[in-house]
N, C-alpha and C. Protein backbone atom coordinates (compact mmCIF):
# COMPACT_ATOMS: atom_id res chain seq x y z
N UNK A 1 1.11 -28.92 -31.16
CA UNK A 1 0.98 -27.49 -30.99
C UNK A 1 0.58 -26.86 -32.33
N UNK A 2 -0.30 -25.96 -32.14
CA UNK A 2 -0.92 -25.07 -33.70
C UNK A 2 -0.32 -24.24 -34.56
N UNK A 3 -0.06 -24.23 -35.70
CA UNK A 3 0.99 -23.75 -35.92
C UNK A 3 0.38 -21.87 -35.78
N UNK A 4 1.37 -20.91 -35.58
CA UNK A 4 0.82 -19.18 -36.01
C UNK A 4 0.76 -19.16 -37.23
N UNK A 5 -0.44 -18.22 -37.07
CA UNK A 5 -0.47 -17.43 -38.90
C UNK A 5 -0.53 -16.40 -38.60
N UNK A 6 -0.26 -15.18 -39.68
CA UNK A 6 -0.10 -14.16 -39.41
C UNK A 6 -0.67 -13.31 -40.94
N UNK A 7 -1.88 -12.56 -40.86
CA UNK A 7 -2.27 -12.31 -42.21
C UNK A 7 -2.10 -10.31 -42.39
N UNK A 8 -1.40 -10.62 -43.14
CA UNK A 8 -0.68 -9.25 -43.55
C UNK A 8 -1.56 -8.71 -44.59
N UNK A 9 -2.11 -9.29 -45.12
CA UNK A 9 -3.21 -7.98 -46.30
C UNK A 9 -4.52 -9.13 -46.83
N UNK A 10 -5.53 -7.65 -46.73
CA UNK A 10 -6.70 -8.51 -47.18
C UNK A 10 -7.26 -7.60 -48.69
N UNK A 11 -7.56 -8.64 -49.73
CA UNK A 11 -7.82 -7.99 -50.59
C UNK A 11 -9.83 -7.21 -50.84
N UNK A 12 -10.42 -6.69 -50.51
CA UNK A 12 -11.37 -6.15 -51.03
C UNK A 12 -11.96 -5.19 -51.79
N UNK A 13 -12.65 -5.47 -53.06
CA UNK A 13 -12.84 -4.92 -53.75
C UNK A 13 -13.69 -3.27 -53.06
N UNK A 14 -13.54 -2.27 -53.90
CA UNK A 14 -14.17 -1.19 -52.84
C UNK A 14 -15.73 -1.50 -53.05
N UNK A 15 -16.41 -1.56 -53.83
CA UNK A 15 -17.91 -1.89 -54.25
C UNK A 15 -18.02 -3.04 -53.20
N UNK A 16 -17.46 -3.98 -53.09
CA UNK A 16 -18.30 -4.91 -52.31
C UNK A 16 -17.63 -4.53 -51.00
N UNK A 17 -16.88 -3.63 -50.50
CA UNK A 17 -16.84 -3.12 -49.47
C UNK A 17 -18.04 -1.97 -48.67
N UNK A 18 -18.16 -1.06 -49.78
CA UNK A 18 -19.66 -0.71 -49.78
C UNK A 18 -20.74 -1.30 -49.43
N UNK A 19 -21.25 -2.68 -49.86
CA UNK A 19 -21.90 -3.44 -49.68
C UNK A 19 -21.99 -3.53 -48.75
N UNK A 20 -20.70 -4.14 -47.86
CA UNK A 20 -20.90 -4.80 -46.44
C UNK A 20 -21.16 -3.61 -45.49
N UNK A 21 -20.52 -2.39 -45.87
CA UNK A 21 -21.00 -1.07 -44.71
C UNK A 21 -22.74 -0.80 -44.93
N UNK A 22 -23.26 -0.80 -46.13
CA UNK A 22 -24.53 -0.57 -45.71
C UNK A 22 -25.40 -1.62 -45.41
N UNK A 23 -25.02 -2.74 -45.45
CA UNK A 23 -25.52 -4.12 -45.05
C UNK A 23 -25.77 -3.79 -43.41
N UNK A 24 -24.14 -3.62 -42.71
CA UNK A 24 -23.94 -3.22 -41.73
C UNK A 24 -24.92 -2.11 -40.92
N UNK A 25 -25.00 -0.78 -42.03
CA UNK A 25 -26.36 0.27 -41.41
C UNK A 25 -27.35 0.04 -41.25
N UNK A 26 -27.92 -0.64 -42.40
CA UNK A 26 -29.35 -1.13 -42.26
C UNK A 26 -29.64 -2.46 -41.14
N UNK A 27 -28.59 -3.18 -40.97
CA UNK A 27 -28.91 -4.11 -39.60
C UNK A 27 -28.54 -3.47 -38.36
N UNK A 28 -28.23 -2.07 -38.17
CA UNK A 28 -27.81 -0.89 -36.84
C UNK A 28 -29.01 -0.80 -36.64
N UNK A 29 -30.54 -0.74 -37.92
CA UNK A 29 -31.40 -0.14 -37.70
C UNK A 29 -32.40 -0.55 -36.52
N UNK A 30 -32.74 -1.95 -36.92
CA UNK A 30 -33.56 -2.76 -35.83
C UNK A 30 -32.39 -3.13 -34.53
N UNK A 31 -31.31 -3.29 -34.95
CA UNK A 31 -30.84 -3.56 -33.28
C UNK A 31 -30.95 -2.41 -32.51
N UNK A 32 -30.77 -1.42 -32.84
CA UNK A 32 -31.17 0.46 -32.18
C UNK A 32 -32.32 0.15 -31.47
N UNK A 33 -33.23 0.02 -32.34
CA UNK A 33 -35.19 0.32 -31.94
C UNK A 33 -35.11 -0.83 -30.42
N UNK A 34 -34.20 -1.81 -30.85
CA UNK A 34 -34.66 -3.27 -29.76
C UNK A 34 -33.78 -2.88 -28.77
N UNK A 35 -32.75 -2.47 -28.97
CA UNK A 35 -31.67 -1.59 -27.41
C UNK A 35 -32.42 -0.38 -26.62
N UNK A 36 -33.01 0.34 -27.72
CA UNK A 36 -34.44 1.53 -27.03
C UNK A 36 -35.10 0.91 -26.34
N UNK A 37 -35.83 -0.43 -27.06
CA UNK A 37 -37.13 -0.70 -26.14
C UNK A 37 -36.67 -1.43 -25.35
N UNK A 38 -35.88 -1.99 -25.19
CA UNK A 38 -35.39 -2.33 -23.83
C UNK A 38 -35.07 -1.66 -22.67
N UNK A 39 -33.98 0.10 -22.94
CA UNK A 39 -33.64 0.92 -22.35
C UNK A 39 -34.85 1.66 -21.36
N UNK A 40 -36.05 1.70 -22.58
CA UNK A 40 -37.46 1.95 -22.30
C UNK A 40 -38.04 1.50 -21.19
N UNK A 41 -37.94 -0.36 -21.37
CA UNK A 41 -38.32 -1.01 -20.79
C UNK A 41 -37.38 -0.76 -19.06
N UNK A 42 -36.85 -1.22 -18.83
CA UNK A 42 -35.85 -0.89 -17.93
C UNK A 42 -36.27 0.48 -16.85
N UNK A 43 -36.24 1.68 -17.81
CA UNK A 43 -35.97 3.21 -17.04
C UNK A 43 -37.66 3.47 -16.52
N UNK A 44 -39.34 2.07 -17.12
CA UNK A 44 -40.35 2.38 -16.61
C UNK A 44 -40.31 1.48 -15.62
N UNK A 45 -39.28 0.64 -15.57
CA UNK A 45 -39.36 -0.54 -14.33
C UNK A 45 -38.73 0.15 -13.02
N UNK A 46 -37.60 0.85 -13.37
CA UNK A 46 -36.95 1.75 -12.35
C UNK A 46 -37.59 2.94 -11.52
N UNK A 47 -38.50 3.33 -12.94
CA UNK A 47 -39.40 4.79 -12.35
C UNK A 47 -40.71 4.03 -11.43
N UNK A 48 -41.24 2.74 -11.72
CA UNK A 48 -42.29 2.36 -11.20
C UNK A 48 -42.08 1.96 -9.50
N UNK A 49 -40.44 1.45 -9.63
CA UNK A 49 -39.77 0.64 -8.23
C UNK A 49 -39.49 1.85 -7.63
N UNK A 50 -39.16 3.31 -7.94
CA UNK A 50 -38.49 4.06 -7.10
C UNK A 50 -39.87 5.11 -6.95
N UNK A 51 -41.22 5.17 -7.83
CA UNK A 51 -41.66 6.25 -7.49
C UNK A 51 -41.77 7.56 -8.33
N UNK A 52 -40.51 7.57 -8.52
CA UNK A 52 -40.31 8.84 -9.17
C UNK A 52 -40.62 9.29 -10.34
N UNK A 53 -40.62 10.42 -10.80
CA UNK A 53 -40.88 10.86 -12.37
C UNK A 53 -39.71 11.53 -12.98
N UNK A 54 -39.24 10.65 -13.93
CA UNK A 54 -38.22 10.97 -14.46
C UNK A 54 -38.49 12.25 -15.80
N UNK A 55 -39.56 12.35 -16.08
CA UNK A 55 -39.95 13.41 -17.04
C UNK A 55 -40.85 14.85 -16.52
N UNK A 56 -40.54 15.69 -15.68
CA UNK A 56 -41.11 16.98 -15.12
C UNK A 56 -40.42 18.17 -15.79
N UNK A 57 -41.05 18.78 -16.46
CA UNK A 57 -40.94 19.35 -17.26
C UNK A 57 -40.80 21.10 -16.57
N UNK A 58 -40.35 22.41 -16.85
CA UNK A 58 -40.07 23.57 -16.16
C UNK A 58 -40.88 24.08 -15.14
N UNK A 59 -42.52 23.64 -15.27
CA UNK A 59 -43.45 23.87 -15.15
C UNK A 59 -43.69 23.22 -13.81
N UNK A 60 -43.45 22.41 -13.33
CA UNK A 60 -43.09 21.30 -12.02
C UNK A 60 -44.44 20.36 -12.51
N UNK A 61 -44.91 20.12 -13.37
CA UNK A 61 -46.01 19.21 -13.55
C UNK A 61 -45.79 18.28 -14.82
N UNK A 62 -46.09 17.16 -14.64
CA UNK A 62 -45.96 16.05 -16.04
C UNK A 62 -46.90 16.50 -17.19
């Protein structure tokens, strides 16, 4: 049987904590654009299967 551990404090420096948060932003950047173009992808597959126009603007015309 494995033994438990149990970790009560982690030490990080604040600078290289910094680090890892904007490491972190700048890799938000391209996974965003690739979750869009997918979302993209998806909502023209839906509009093409159902017909409809999801963008009509006040005017009743695209």
């Amino acid at each position: 049987m494995p033994e438990r551990t149990v970790v009560t404090d982690i030490d990080i420096p604040f600078a290289r904590l910094v680090v890892i948060f904007v490491k972190l932003g700048l890799a938000a950047i391209p996974a965003a654009m690739i979750v869009g173009a997918v979302f993209a992808l998806v909502m023209a597959l839906l509009g093409a299967f159902f017909g409809g126009t999801f963008f009509v603007s006040r005017w009743g015309h695209v």
